[in-house]
N, C-alpha and C. Protein backbone atom coordinates (compact mmCIF):
# COMPACT_ATOMS: atom_id res chain seq x y z
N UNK A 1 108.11 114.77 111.39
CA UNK A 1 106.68 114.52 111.48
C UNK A 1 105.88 115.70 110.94
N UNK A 2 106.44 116.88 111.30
CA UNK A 2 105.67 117.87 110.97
C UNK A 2 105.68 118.02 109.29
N UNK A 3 106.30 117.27 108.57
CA UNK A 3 107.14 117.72 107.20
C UNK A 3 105.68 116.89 107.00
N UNK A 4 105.19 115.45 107.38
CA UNK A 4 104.39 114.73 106.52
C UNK A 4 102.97 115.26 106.92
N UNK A 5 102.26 116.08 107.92
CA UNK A 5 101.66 116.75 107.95
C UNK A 5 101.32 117.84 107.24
N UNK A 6 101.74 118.38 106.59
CA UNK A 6 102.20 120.08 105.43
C UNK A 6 101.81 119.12 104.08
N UNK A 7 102.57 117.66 103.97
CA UNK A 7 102.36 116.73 102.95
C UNK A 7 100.70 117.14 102.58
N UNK A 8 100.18 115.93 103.48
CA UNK A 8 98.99 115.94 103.66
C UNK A 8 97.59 116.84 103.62
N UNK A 9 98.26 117.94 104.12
CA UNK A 9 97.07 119.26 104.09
C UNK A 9 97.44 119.88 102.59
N UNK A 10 98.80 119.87 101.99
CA UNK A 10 98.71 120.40 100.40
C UNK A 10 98.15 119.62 99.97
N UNK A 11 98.25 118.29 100.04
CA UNK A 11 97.77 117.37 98.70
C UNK A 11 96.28 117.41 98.87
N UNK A 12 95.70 117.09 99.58
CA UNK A 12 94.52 117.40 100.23
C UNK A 12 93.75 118.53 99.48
N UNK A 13 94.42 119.38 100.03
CA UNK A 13 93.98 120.77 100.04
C UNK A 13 93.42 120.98 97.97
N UNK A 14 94.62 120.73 97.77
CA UNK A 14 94.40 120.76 96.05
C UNK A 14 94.06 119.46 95.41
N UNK A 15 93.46 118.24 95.92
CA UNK A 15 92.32 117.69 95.49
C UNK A 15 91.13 118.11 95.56
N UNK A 16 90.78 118.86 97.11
CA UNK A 16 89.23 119.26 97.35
C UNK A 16 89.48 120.40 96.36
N UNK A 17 90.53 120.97 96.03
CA UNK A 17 90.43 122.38 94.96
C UNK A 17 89.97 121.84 93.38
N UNK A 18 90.66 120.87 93.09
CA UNK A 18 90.57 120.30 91.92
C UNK A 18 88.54 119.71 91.59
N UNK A 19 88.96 118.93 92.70
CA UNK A 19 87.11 117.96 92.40
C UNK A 19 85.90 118.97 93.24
N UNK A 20 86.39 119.80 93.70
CA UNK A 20 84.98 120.65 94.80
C UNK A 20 85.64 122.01 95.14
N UNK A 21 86.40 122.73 94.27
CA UNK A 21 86.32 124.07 94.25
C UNK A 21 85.50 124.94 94.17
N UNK A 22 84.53 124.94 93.18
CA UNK A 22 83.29 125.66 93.43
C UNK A 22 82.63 126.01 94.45
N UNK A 23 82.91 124.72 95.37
CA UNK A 23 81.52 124.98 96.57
C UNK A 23 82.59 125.64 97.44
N UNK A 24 83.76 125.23 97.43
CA UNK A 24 85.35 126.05 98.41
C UNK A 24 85.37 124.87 99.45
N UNK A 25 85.45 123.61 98.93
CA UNK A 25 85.75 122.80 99.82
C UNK A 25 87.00 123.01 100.43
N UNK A 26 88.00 123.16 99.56
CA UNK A 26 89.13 123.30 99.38
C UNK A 26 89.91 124.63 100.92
N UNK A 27 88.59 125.17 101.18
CA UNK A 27 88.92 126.64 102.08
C UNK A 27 88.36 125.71 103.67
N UNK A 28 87.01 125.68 103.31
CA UNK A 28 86.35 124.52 104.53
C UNK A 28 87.70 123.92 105.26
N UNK A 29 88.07 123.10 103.98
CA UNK A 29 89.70 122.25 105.23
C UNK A 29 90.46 122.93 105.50
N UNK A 30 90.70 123.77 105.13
CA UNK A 30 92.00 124.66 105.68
C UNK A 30 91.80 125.81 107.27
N UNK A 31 90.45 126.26 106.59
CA UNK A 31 90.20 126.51 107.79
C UNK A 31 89.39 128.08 107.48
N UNK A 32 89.30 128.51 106.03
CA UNK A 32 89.12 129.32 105.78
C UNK A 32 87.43 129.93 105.51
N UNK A 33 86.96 129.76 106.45
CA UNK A 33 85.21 129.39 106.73
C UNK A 33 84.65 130.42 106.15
N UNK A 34 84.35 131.92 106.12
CA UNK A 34 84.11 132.62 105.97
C UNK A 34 84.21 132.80 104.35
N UNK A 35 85.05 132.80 103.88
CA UNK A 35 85.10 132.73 102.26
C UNK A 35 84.83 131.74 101.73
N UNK A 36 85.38 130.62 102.33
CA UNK A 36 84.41 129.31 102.06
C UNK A 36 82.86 129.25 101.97
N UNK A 37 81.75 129.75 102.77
CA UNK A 37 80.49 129.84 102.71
C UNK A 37 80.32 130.70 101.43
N UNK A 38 81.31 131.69 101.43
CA UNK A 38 80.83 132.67 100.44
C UNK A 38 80.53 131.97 99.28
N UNK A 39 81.64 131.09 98.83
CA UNK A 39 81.77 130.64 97.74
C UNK A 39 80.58 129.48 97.23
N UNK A 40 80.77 129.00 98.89
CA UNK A 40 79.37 127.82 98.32
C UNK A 40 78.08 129.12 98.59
N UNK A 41 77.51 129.90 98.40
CA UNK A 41 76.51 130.40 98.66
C UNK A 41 76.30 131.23 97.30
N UNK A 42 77.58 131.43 96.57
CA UNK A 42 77.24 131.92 95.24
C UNK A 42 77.39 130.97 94.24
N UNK A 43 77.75 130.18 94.44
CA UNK A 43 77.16 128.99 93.84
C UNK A 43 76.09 128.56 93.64
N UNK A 44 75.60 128.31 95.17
CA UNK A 44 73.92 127.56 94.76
C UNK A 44 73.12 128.46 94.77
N UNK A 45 73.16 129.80 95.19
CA UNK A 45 72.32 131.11 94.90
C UNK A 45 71.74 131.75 93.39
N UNK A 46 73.45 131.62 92.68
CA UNK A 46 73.64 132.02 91.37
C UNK A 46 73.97 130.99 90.38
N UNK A 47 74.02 129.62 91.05
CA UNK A 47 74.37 128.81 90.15
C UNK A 47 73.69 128.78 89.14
N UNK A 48 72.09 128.90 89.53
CA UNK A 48 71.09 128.36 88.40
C UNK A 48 70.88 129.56 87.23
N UNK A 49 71.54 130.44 87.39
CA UNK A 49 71.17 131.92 86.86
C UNK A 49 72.20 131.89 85.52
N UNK A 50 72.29 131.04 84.48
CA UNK A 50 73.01 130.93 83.13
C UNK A 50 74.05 130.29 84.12
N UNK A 51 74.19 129.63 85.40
CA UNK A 51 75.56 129.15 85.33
C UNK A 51 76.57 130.25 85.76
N UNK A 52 75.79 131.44 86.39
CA UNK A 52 76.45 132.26 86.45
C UNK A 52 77.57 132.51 87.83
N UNK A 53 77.15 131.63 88.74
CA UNK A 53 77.35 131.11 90.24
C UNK A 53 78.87 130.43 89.48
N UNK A 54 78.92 129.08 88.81
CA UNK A 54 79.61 128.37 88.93
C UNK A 54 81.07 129.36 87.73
N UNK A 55 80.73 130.19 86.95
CA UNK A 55 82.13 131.03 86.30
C UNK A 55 82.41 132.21 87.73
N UNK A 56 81.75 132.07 88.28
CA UNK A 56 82.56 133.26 89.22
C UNK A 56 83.46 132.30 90.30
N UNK A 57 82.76 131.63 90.77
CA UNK A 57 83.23 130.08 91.77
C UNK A 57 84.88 129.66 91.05
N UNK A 58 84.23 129.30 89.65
CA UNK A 58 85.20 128.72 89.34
C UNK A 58 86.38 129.30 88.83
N UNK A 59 86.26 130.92 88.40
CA UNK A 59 87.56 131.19 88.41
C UNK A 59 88.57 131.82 89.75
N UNK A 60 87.46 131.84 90.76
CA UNK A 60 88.07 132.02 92.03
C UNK A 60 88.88 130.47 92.40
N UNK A 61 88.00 129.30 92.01
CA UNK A 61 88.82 128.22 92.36
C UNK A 61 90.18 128.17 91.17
N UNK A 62 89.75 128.40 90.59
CA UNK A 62 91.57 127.79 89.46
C UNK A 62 92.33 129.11 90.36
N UNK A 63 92.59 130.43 90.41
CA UNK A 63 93.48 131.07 90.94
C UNK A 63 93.52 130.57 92.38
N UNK A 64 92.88 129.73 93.17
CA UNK A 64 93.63 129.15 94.38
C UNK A 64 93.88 127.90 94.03
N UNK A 65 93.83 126.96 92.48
CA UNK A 65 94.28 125.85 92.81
C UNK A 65 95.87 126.33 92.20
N UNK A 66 96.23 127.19 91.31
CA UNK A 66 97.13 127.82 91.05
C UNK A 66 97.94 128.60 92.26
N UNK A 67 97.48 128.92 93.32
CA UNK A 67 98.39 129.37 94.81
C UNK A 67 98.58 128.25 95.48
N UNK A 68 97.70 127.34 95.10
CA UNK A 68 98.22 125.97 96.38
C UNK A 68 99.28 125.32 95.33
N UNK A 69 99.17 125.28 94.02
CA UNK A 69 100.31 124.59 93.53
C UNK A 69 101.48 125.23 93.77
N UNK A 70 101.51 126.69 93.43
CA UNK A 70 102.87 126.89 93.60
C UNK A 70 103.21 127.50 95.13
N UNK A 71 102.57 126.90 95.98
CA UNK A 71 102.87 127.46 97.53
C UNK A 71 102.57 128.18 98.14
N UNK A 72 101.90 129.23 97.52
CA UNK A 72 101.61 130.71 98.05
C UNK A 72 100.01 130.67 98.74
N UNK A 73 98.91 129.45 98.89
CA UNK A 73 98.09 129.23 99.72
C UNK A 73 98.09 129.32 101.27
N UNK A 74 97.55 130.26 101.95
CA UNK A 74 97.63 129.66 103.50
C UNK A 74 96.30 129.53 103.61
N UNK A 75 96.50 128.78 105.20
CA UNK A 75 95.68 127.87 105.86
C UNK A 75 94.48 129.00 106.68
N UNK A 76 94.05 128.69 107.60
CA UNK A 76 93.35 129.84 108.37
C UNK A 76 94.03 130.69 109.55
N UNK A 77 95.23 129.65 109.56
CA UNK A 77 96.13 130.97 110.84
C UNK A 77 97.18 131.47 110.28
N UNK A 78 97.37 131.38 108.65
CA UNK A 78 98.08 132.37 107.90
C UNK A 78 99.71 131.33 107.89
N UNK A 79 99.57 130.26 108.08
CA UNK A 79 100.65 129.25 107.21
C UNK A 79 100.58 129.24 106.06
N UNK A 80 101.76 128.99 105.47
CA UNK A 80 101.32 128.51 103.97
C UNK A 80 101.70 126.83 103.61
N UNK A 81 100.54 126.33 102.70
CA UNK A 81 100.79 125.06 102.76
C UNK A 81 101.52 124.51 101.95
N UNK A 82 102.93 123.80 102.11
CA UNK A 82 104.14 123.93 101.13
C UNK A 82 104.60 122.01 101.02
N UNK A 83 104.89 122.05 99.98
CA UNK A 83 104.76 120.18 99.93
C UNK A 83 106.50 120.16 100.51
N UNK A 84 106.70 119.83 101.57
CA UNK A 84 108.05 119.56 101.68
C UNK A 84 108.32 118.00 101.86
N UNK A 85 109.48 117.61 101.19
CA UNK A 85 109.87 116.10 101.92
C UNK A 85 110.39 115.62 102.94
């Protein structure tokens, strides 16, 4: 049971990374609140400023959609979220 749970929070985890990284949806579910706000706050702070919000956002999001793919993402109590079968 626990295996399809871990399922669920990776796949998850790196859709909200994929379609709503910028804002750090992707941190929100996991549990990671604090960097999560950050991220949505330089976003809509700096977004409008050349777009300058969404290249900082967004290369913070590809290097965590790149840790959740290959495993090395944890959650907020320091799991890491690992696709097992």
């Amino acid at each position: 049971m626990e295996g399809k749970e871990l399922n669920k929070v990776w796949l998850a985890a790196l859709l909200f990374c994929i379609f709503l990284g910028v804002f750090g949806a992707h941190r929100f579910y996991v549990g990671k609140t604090q960097t999560a706000v950050a991220m949505l706050l330089i976003t809509l702070l700096t977004g409008w400023i050349f777009g300058l919000g969404f290249y900082i956002t967004g290369i913070w999001a590809v290097i965590d959609l790149i840790m959740i793919a290959t495993a090395q993402f944890t959650d907020g109590n320091g799991k890491i979220l690992a696709w097992t079968v």
